[in-house]
N, C-alpha and C. Protein backbone atom coordinates (compact mmCIF):
# COMPACT_ATOMS: atom_id res chain seq x y z
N UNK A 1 -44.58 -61.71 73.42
CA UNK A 1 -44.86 -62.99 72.82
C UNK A 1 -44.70 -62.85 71.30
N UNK A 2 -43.83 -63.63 70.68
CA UNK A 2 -43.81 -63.71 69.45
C UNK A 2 -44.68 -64.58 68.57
N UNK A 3 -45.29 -64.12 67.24
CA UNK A 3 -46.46 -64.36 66.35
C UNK A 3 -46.03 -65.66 65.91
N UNK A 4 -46.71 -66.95 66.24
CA UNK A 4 -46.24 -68.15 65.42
C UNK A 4 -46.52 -67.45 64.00
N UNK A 5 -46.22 -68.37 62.78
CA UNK A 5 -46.33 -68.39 61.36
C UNK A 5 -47.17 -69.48 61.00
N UNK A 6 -48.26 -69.25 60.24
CA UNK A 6 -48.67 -70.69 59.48
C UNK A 6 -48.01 -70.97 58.36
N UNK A 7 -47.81 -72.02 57.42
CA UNK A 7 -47.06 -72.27 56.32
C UNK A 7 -47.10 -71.33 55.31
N UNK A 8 -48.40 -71.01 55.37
CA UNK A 8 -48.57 -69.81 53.87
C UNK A 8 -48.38 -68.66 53.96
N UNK A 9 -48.43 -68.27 55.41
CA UNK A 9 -47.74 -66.99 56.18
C UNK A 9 -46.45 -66.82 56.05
N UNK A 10 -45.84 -68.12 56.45
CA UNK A 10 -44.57 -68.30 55.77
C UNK A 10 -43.97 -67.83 54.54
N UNK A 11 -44.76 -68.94 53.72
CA UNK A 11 -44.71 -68.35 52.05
C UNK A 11 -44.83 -67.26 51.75
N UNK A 12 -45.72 -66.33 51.95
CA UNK A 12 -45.79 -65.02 51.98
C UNK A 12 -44.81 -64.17 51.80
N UNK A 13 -44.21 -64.38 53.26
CA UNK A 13 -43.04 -63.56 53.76
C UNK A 13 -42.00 -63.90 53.00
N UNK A 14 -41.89 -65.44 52.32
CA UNK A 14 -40.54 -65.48 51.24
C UNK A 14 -40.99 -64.62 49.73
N UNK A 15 -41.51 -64.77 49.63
CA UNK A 15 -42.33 -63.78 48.44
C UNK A 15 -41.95 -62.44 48.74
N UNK A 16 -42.13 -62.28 49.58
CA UNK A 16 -41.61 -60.63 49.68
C UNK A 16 -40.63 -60.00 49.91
N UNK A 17 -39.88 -61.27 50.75
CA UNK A 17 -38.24 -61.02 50.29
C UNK A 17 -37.96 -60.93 48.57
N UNK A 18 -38.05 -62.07 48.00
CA UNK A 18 -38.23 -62.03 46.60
C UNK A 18 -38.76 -61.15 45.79
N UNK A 19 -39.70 -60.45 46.16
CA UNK A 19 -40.22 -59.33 44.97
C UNK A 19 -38.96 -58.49 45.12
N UNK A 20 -38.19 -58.00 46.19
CA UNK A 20 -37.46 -57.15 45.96
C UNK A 20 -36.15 -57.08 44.81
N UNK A 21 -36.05 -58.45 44.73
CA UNK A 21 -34.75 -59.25 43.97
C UNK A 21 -35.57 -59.81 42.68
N UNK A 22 -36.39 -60.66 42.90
CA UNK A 22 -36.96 -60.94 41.20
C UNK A 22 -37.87 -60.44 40.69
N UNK A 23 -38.82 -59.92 41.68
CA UNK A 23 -39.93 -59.68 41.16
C UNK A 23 -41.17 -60.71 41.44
N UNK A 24 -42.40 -60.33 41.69
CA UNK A 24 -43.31 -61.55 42.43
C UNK A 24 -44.76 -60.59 41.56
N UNK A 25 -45.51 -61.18 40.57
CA UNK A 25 -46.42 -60.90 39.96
C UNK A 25 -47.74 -60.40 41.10
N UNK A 26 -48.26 -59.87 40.58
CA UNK A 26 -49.48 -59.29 41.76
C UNK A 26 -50.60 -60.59 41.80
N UNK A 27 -50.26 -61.06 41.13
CA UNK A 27 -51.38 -62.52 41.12
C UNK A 27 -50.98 -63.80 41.85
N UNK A 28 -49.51 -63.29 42.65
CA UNK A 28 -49.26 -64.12 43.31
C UNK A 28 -49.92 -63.74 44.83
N UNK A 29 -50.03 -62.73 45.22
CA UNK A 29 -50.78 -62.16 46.23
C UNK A 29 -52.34 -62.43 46.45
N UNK A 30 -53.00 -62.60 45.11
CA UNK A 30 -54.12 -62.91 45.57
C UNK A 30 -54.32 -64.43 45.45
N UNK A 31 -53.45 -65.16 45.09
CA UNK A 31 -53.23 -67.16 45.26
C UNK A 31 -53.13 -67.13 46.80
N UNK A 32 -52.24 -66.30 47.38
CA UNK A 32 -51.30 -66.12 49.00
C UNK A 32 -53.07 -66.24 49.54
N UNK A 33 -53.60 -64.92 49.12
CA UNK A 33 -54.55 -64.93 50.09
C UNK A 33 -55.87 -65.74 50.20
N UNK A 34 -56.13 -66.49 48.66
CA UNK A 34 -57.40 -67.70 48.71
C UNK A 34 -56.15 -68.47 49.39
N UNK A 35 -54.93 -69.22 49.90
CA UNK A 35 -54.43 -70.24 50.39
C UNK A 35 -54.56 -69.78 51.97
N UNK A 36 -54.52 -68.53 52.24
CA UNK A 36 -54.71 -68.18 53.63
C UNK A 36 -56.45 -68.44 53.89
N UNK A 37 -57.12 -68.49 53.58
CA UNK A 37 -58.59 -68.49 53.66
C UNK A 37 -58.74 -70.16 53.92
N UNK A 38 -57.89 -70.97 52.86
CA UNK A 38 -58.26 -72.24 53.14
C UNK A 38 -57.76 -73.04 53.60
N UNK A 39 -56.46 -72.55 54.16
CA UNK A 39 -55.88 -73.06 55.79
C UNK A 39 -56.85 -73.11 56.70
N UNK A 40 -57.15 -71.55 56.80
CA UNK A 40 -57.85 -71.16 58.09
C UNK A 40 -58.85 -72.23 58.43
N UNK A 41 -59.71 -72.60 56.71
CA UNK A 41 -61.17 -73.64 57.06
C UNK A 41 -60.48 -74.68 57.43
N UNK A 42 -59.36 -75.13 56.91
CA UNK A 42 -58.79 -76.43 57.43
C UNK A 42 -58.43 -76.56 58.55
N UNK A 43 -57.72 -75.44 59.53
CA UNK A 43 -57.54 -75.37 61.16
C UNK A 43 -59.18 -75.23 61.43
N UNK A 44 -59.80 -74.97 61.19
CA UNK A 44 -61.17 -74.80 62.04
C UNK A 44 -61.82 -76.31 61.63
N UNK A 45 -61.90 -77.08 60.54
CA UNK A 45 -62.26 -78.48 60.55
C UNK A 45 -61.24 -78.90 61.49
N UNK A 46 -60.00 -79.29 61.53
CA UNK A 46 -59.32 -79.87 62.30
C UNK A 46 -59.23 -79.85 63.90
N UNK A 47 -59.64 -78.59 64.18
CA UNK A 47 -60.25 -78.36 65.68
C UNK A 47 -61.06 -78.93 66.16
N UNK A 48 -62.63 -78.74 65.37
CA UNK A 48 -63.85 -79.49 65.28
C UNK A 48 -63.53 -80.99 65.15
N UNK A 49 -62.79 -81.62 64.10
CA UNK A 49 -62.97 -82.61 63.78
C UNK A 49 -62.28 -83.51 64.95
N UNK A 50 -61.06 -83.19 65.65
CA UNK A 50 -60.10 -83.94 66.51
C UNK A 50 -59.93 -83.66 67.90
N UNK A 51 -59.67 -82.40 67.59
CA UNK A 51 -58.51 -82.15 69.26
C UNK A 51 -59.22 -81.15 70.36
N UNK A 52 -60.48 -80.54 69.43
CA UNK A 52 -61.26 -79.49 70.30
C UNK A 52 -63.24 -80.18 70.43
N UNK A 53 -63.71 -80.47 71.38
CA UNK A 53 -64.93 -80.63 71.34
C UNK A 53 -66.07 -79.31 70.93
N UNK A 54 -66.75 -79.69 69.90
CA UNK A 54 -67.31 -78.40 69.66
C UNK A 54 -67.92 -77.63 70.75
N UNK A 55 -68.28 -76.26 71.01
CA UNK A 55 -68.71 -75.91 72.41
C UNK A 55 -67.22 -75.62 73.63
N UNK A 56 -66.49 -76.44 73.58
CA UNK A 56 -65.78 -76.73 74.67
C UNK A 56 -64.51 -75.09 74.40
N UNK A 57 -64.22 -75.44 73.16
CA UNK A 57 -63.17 -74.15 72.63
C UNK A 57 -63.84 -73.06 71.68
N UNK A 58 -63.48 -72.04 71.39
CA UNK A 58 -63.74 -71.01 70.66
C UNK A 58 -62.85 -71.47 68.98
N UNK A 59 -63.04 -72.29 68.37
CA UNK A 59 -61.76 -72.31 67.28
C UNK A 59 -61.48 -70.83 66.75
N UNK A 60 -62.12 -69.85 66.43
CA UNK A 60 -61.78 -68.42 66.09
C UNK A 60 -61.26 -67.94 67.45
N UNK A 61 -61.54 -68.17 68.21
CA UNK A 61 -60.19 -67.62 69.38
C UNK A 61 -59.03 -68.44 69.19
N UNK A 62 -59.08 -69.79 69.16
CA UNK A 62 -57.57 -70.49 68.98
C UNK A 62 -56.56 -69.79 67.98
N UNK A 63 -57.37 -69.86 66.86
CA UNK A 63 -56.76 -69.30 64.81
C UNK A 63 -56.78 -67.72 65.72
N UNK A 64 -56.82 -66.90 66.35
CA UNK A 64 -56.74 -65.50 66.95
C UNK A 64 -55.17 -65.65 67.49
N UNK A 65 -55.64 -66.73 68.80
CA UNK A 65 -54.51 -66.35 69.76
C UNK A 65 -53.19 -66.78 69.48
N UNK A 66 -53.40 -67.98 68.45
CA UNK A 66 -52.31 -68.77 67.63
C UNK A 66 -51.79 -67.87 66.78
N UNK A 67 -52.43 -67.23 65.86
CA UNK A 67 -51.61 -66.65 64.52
C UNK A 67 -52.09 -65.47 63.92
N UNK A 68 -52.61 -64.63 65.10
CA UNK A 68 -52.94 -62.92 65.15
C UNK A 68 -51.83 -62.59 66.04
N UNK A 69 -51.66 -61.21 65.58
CA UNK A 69 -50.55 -60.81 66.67
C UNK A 69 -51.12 -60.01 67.77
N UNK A 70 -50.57 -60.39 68.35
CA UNK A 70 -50.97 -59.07 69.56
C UNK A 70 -50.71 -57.91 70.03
């Protein structure tokens, strides 16, 4: 099974193509990772808030099985 990507996961990965060719400041790595932190709260409101009844799903298993690899 292949690892979906979230958008900033995405971004990431173009960044790192890029450091090799332009160069990517180390302060762009730690922006990458407060934007990965506040996805995550935003998939876990959006679970809660819409498509998952609280109780009913695990949202840290969904954000796991969705966009951890295995």
């Amino acid at each position: 099974m292949s690892k979906k990507q979230t958008a900033v996961e995405w971004l990431e990965s173009e960044f790192i193509k890029l450091e090799s060719t332009t160069g990517v400041h180390g302060i762009m790595y730690d922006l990458i990772e407060q934007a990965k932190e506040m996805e995550k709260e935003q998939i876990n409101k959006a679970c809660y808030d819409g498509y998952y009844q609280e109780g009913m799903y695990d949202v840290r298993q969904y954000y796991n099985e969705t966009f951890k690899a295995k």
